[in-house]
PDB file of N, CA and C in Angstrom:
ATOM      1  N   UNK A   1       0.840  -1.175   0.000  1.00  0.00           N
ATOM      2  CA  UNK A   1       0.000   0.000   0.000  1.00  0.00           C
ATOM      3  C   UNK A   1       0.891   1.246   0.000  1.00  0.00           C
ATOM      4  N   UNK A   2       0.838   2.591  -0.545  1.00  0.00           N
ATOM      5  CA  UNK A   2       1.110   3.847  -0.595  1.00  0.00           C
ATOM      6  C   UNK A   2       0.625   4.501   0.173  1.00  0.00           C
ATOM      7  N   UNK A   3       1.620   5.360   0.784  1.00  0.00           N
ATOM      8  CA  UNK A   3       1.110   5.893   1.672  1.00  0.00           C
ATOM      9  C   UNK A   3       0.265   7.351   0.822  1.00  0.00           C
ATOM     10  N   UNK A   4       0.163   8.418   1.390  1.00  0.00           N
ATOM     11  CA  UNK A   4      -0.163   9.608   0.740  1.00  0.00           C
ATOM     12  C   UNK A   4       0.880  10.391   0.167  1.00  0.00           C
ATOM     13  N   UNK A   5       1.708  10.266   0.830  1.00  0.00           N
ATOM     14  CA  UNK A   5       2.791  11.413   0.647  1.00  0.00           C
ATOM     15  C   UNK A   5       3.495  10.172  -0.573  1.00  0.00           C
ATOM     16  N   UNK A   6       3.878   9.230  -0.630  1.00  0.00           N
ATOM     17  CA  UNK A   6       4.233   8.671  -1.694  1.00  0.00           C
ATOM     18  C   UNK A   6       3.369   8.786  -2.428  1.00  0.00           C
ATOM     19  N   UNK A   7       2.078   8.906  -2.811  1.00  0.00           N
ATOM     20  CA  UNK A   7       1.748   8.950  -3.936  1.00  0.00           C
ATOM     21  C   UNK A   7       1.762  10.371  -4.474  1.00  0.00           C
ATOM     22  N   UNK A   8       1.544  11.485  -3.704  1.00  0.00           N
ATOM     23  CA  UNK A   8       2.041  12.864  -4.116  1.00  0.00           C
ATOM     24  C   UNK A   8       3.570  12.746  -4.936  1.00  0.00           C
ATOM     25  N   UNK A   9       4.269  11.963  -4.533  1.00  0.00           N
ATOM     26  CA  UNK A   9       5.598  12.650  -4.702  1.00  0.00           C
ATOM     27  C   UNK A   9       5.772  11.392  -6.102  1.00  0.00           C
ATOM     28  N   UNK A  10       5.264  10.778  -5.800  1.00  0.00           N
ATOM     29  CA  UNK A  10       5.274   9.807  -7.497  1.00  0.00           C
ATOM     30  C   UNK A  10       4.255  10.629  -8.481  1.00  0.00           C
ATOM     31  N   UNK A  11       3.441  11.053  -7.840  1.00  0.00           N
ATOM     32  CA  UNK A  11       2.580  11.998  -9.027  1.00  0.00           C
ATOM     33  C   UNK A  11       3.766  13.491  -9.573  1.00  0.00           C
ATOM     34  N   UNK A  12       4.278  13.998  -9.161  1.00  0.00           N
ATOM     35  CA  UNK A  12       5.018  15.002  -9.220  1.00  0.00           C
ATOM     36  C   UNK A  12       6.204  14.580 -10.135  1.00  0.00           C
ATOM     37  N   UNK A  13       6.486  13.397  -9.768  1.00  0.00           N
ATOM     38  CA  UNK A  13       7.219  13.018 -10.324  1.00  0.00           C
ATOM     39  C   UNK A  13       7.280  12.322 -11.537  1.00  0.00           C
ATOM     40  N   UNK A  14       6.125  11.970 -12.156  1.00  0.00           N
ATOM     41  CA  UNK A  14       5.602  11.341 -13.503  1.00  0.00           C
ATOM     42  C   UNK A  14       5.388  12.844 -14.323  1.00  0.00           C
ATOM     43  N   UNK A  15       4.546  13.790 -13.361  1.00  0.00           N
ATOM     44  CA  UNK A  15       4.607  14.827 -14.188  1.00  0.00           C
ATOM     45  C   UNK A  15       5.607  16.024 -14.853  1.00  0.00           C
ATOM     46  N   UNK A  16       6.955  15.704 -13.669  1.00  0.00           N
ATOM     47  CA  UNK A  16       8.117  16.359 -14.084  1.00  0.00           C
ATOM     48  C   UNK A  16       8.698  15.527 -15.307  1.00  0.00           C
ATOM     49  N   UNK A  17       8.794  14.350 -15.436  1.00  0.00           N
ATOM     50  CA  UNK A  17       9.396  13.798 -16.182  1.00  0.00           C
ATOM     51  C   UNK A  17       8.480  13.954 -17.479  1.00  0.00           C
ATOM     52  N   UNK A  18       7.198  13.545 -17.716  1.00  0.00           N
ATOM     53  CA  UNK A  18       6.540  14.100 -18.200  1.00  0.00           C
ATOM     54  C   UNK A  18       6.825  15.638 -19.512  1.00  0.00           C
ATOM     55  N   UNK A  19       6.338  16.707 -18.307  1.00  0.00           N
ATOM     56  CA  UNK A  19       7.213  17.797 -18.978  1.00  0.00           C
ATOM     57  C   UNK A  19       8.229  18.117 -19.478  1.00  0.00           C
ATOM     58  N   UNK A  20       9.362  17.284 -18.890  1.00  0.00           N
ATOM     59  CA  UNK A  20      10.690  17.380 -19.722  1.00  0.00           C
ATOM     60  C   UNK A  20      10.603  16.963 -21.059  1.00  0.00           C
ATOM     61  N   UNK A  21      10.051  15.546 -21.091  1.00  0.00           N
ATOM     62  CA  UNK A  21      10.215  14.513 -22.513  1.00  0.00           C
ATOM     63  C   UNK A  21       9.411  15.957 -23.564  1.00  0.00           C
ATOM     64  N   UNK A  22       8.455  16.383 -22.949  1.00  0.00           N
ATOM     65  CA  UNK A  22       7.250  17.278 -23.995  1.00  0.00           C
ATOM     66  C   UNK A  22       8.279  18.312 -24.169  1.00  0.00           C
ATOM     67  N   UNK A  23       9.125  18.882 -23.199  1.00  0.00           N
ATOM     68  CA  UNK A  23       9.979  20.399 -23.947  1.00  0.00           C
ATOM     69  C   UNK A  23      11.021  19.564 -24.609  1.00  0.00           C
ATOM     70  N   UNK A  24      11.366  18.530 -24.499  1.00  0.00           N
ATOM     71  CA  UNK A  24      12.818  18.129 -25.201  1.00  0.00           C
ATOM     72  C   UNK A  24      12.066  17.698 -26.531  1.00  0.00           C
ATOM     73  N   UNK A  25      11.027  17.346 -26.917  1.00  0.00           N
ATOM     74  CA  UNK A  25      10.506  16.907 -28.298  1.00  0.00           C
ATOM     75  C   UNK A  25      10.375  18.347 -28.756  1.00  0.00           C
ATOM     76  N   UNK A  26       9.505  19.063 -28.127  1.00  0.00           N
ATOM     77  CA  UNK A  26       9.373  20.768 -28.773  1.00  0.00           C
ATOM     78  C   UNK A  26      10.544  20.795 -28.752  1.00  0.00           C
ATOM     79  N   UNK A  27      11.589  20.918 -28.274  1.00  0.00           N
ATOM     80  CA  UNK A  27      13.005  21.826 -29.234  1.00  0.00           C
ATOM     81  C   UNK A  27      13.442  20.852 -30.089  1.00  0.00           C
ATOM     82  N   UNK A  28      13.326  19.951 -30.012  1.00  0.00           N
ATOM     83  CA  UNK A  28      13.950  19.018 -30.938  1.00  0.00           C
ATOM     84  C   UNK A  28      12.963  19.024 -32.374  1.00  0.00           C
ATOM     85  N   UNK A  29      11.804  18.263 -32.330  1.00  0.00           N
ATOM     86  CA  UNK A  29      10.921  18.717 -33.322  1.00  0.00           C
ATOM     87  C   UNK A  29      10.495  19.616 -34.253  1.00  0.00           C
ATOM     88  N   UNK A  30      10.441  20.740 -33.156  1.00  0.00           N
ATOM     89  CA  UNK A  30       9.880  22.016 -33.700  1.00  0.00           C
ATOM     90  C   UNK A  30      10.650  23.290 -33.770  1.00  0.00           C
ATOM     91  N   UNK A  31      11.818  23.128 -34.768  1.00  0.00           N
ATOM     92  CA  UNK A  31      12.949  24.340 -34.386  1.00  0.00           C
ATOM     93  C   UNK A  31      12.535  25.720 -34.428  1.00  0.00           C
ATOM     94  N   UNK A  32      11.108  26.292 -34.509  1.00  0.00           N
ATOM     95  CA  UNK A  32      10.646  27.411 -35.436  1.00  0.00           C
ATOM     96  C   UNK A  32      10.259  27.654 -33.832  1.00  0.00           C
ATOM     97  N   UNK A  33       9.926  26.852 -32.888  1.00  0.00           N
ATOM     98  CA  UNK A  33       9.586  27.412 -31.205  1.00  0.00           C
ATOM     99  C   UNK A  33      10.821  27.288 -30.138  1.00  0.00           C
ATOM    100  N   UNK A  34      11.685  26.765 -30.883  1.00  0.00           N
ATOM    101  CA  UNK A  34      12.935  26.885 -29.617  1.00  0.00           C
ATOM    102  C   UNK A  34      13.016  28.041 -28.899  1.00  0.00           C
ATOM    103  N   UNK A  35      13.064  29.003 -29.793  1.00  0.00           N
ATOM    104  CA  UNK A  35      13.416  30.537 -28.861  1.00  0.00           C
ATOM    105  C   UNK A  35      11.699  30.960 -27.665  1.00  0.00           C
ATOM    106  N   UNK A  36      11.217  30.721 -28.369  1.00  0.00           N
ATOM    107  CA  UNK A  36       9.528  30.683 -27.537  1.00  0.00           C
ATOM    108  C   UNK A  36       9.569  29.961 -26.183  1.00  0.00           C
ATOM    109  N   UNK A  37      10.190  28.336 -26.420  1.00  0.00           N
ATOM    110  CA  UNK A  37      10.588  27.416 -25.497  1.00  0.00           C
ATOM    111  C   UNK A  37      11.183  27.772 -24.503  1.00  0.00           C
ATOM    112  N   UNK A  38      12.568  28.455 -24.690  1.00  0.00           N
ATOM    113  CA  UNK A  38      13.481  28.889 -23.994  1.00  0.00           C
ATOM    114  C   UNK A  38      12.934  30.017 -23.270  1.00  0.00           C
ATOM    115  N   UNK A  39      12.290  31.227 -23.644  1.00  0.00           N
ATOM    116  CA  UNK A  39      12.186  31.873 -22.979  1.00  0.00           C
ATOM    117  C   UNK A  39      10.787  31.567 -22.040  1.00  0.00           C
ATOM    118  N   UNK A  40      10.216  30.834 -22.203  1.00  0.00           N
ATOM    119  CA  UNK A  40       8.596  30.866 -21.816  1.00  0.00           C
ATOM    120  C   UNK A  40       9.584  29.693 -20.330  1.00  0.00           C
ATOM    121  N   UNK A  41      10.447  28.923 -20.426  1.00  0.00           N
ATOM    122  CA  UNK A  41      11.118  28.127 -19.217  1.00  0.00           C
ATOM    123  C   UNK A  41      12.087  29.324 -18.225  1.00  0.00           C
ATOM    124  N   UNK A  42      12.653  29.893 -18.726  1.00  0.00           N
ATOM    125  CA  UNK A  42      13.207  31.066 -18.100  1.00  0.00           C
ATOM    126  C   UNK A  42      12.555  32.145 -17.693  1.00  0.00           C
ATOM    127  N   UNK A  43      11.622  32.719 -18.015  1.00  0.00           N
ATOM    128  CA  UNK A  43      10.343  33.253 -17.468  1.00  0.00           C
ATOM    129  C   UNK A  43       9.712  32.498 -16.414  1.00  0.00           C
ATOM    130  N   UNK A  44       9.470  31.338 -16.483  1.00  0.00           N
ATOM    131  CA  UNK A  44       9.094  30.503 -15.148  1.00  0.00           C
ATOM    132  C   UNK A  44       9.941  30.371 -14.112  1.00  0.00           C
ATOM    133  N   UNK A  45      11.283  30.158 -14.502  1.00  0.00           N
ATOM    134  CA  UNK A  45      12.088  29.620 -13.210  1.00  0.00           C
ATOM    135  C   UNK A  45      12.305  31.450 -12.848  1.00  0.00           C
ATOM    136  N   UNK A  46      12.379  32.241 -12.904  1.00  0.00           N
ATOM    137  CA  UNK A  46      12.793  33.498 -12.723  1.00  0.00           C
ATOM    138  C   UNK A  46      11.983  33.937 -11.485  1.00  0.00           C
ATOM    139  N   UNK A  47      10.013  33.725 -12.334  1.00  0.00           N
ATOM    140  CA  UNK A  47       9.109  33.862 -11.511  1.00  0.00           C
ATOM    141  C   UNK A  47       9.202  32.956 -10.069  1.00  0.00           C
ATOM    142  N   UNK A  48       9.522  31.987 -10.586  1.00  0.00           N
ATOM    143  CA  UNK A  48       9.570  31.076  -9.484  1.00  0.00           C
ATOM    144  C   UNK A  48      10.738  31.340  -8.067  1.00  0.00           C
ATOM    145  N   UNK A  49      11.804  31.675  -8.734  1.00  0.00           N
ATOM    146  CA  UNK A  49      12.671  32.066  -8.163  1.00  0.00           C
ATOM    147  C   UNK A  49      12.693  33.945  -7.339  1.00  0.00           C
ATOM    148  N   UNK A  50      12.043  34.439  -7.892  1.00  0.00           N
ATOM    149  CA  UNK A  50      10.934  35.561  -7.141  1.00  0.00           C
ATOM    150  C   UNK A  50       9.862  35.386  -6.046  1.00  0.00           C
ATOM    151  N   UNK A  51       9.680  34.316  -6.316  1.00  0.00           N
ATOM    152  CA  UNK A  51       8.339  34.001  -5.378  1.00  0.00           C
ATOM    153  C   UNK A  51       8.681  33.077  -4.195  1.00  0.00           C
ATOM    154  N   UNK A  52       9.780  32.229  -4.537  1.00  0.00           N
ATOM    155  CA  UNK A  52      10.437  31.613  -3.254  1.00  0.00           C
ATOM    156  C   UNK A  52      11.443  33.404  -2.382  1.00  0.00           C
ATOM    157  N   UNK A  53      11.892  34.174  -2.950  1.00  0.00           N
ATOM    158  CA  UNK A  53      12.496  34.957  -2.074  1.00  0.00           C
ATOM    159  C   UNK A  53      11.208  36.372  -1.502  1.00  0.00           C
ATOM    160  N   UNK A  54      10.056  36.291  -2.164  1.00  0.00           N
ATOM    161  CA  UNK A  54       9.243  36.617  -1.569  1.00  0.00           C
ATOM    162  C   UNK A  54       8.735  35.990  -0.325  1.00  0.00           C
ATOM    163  N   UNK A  55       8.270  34.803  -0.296  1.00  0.00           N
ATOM    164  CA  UNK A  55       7.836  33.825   0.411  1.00  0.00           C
ATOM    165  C   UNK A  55       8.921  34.003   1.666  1.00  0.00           C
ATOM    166  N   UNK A  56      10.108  34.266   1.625  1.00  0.00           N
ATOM    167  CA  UNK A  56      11.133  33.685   2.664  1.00  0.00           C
ATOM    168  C   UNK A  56      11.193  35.571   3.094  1.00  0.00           C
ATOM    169  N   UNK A  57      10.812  36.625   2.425  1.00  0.00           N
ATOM    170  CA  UNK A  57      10.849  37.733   2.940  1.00  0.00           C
ATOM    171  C   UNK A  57       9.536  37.830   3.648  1.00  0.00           C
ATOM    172  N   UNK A  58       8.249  37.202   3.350  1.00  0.00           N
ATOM    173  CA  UNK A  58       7.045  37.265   4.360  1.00  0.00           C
ATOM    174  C   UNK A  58       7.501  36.520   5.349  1.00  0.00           C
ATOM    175  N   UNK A  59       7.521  35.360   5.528  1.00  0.00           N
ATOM    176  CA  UNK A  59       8.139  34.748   6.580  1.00  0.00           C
ATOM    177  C   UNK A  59       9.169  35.459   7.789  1.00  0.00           C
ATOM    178  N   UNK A  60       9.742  35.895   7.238  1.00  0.00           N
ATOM    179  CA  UNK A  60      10.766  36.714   7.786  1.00  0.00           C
ATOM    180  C   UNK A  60      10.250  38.207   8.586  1.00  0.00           C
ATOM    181  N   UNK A  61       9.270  38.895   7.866  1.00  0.00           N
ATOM    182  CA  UNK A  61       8.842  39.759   8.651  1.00  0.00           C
ATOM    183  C   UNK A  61       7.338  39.358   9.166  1.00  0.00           C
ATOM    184  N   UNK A  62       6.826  38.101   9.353  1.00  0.00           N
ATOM    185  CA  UNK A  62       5.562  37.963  10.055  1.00  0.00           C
ATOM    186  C   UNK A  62       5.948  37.304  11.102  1.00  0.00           C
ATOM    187  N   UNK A  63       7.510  36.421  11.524  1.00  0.00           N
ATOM    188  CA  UNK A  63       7.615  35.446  12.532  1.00  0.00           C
ATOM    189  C   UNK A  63       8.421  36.381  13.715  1.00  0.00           C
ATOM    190  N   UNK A  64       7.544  36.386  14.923  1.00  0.00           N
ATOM    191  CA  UNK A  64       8.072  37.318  16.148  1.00  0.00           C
ATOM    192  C   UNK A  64       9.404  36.799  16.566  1.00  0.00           C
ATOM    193  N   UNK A  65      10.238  37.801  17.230  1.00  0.00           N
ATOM    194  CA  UNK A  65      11.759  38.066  17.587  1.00  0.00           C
ATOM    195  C   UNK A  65      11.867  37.005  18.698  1.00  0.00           C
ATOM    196  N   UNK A  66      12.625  35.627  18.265  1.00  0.00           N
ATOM    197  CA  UNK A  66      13.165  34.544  19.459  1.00  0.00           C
ATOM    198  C   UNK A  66      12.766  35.433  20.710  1.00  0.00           C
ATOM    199  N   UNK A  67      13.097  34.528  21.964  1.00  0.00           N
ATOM    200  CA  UNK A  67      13.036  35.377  23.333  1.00  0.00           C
ATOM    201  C   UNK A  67      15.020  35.441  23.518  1.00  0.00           C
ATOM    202  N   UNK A  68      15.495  36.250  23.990  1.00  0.00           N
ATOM    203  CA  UNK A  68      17.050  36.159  24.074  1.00  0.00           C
ATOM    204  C   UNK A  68      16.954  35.311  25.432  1.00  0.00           C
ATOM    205  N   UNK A  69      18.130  34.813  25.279  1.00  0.00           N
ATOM    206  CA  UNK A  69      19.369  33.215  25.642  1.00  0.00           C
ATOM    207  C   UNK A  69      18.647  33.765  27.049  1.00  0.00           C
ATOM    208  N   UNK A  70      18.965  34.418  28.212  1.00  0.00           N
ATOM    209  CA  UNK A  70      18.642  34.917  29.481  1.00  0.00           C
ATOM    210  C   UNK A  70      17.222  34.328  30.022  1.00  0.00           C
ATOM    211  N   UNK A  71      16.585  34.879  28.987  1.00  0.00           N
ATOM    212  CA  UNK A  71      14.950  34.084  29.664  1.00  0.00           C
ATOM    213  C   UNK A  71      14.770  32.911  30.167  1.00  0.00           C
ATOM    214  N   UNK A  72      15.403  32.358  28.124  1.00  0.00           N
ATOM    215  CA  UNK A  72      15.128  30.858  27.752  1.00  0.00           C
ATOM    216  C   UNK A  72      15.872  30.474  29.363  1.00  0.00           C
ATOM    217  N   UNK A  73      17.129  30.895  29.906  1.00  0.00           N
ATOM    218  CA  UNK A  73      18.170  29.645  30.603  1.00  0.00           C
ATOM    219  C   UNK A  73      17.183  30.097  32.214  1.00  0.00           C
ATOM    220  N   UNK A  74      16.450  30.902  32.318  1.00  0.00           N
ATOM    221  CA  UNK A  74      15.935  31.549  33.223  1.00  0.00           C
ATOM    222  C   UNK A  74      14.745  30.636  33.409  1.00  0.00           C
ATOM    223  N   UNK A  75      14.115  30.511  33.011  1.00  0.00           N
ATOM    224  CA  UNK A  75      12.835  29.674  32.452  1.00  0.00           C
ATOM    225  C   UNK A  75      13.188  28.167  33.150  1.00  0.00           C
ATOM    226  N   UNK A  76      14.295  27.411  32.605  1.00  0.00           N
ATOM    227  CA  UNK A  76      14.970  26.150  32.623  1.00  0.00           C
ATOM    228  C   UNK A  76      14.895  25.953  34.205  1.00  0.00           C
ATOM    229  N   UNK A  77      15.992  27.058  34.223  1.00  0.00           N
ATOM    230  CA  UNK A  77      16.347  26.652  35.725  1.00  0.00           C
ATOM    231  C   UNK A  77      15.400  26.980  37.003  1.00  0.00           C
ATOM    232  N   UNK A  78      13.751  27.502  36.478  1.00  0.00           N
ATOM    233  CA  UNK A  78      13.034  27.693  37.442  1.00  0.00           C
ATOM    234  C   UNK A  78      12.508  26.285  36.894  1.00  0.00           C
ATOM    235  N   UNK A  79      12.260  25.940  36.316  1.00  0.00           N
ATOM    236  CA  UNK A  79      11.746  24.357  35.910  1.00  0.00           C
ATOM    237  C   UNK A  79      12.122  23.332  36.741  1.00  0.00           C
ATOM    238  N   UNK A  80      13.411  23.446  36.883  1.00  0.00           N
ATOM    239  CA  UNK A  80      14.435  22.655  37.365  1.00  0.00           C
ATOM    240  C   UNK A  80      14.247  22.629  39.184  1.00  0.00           C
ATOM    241  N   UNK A  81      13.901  23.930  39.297  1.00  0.00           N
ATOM    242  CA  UNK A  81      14.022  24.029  41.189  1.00  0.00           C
ATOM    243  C   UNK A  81      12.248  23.914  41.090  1.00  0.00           C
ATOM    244  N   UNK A  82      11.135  24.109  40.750  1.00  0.00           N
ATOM    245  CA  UNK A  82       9.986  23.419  40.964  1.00  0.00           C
ATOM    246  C   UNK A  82       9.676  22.035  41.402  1.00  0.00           C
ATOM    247  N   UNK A  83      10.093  21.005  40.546  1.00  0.00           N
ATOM    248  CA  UNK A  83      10.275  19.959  41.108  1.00  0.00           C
ATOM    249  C   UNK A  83      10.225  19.696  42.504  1.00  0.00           C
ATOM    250  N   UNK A  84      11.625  19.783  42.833  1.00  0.00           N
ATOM    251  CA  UNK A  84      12.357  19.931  44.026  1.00  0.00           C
ATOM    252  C   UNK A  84      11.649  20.356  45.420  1.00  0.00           C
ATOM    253  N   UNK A  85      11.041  21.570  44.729  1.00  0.00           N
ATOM    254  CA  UNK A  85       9.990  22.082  45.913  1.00  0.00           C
ATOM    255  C   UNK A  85       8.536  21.537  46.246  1.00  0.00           C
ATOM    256  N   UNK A  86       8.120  20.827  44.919  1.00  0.00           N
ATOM    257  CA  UNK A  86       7.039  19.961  45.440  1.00  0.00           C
ATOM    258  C   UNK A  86       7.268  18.662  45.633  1.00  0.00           C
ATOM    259  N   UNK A  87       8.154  18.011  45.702  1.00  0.00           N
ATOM    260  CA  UNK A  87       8.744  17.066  46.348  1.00  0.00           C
ATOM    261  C   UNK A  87       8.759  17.086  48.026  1.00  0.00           C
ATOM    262  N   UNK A  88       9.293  18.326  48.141  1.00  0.00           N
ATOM    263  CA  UNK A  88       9.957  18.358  49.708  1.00  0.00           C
ATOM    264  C   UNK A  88       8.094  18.545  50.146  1.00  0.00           C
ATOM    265  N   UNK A  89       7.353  19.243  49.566  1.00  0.00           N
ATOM    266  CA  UNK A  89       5.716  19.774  50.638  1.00  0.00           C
ATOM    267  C   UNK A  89       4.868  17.896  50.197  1.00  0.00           C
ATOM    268  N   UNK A  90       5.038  17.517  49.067  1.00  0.00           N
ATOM    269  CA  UNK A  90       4.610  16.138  48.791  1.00  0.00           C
ATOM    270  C   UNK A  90       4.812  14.824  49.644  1.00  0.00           C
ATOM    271  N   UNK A  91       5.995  14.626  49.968  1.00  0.00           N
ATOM    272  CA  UNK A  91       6.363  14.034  50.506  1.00  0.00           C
ATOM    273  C   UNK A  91       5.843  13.868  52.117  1.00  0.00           C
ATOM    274  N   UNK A  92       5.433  15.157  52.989  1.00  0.00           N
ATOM    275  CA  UNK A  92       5.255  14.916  54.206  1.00  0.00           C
ATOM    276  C   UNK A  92       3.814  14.812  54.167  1.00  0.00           C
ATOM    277  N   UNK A  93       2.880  15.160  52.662  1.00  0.00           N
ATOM    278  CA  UNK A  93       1.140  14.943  53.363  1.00  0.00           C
ATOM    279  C   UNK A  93       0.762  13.215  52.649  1.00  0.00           C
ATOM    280  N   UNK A  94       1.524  12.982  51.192  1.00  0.00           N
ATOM    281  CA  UNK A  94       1.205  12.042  50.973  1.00  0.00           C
ATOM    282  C   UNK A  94       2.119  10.024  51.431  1.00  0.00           C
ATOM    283  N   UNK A  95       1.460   8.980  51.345  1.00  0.00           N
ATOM    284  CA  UNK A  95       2.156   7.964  51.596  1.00  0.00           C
ATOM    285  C   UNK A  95       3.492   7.637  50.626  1.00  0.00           C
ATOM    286  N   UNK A  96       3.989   6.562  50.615  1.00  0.00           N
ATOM    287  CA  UNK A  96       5.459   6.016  49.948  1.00  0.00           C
ATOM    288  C   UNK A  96       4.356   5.400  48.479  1.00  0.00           C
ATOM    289  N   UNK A  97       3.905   4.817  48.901  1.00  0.00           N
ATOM    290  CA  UNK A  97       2.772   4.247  47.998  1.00  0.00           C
ATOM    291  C   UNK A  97       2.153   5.556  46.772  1.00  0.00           C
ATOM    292  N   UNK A  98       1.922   6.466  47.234  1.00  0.00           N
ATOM    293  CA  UNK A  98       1.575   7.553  46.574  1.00  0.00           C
ATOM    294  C   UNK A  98       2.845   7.858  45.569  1.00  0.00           C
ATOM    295  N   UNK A  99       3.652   8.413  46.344  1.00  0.00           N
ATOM    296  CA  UNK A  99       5.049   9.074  45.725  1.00  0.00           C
ATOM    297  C   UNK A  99       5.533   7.473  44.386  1.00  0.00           C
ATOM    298  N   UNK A 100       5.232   6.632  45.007  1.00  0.00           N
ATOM    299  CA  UNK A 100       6.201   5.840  44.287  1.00  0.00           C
ATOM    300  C   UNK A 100       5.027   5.970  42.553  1.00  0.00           C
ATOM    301  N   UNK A 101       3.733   5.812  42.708  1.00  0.00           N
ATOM    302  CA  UNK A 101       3.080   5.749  41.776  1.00  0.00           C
ATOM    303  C   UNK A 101       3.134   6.756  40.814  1.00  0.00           C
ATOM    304  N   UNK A 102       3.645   8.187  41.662  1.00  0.00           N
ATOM    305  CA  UNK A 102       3.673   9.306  40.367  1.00  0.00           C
ATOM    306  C   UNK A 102       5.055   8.725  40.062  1.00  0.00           C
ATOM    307  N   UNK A 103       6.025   8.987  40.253  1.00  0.00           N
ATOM    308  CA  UNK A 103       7.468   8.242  39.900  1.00  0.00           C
ATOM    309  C   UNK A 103       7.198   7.597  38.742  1.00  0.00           C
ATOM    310  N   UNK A 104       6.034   6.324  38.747  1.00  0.00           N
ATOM    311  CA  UNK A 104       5.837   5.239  37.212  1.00  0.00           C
ATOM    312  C   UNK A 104       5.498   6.100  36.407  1.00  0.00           C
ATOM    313  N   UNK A 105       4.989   7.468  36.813  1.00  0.00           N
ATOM    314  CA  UNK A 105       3.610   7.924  35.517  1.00  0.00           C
ATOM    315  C   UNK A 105       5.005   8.625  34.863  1.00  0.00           C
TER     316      UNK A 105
END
C-alpha cells in the first residue's frame, strides 16, 4: 500500500518527467519554437525564483523576535528548582505508595 505522501511525490514526479520529454521533443521537433521554449522556461524559473524569495521575505517579517538566551536559561532553571519544591511539601502529606506511583507515571 502507498502511503499519501508517496503517492504525491510519485505523481510530481511522472509529471516532471513528463514535462521534460514534452519540452525536449518541442526543441527538438519544432525548431521554429525553440526561442519561444526557452524563454517561456526562463520566465518561469525566474518567476519562481521571485516568489520563493518573496515567500522567505514574508516569513521573515511575520515570525516574532526569538526570546534572548537569558529568559530561555531563566525559564529552565526555574523548571528545574519546581520539582524539588514539590517534592519536599509532597512528601510529608502524601504515603510512599503515593510518591512511588507518580514516579511510574
Amino acid at each position: 500500500m502507498v502511503s499519501k505522501d508517496q503517492g504525491i511525490g510519485g505523481a510530481i514526479l511522472a509529471l516532471c518527467v513528463i514535462v521534460a520529454v514534452g519540452y525536449i521533443v518541442l526543441i527538438v521537433l519544432f525548431p521554429q519554437y525553440q526561442l519561444d521554449a526557452v524563454l517561456v522556461l526562463v520566465s518561469i524559473a525566474f518567476i519562481a525564483i521571485l516568489a520563493i524569495g518573496a515567500w522567505i521575505g514574508w516569513t521573515m517579517a511575520t515570525t516574532p523576535p526569538p526570546k534572548p538566551i537569558e529568559e530561555i536559561t531563566t525559564e529552565i532553571e526555574e523548571k528545574k528548582e519546581e520539582p524539588k519544591a514539590e517534592e519536599a511539601t509532597s512528601s510529608s502529606t502524601e504515603s510512599p505508595a503515593t510518591e512511588a506511583a507518580k514516579k511510574k507515571k
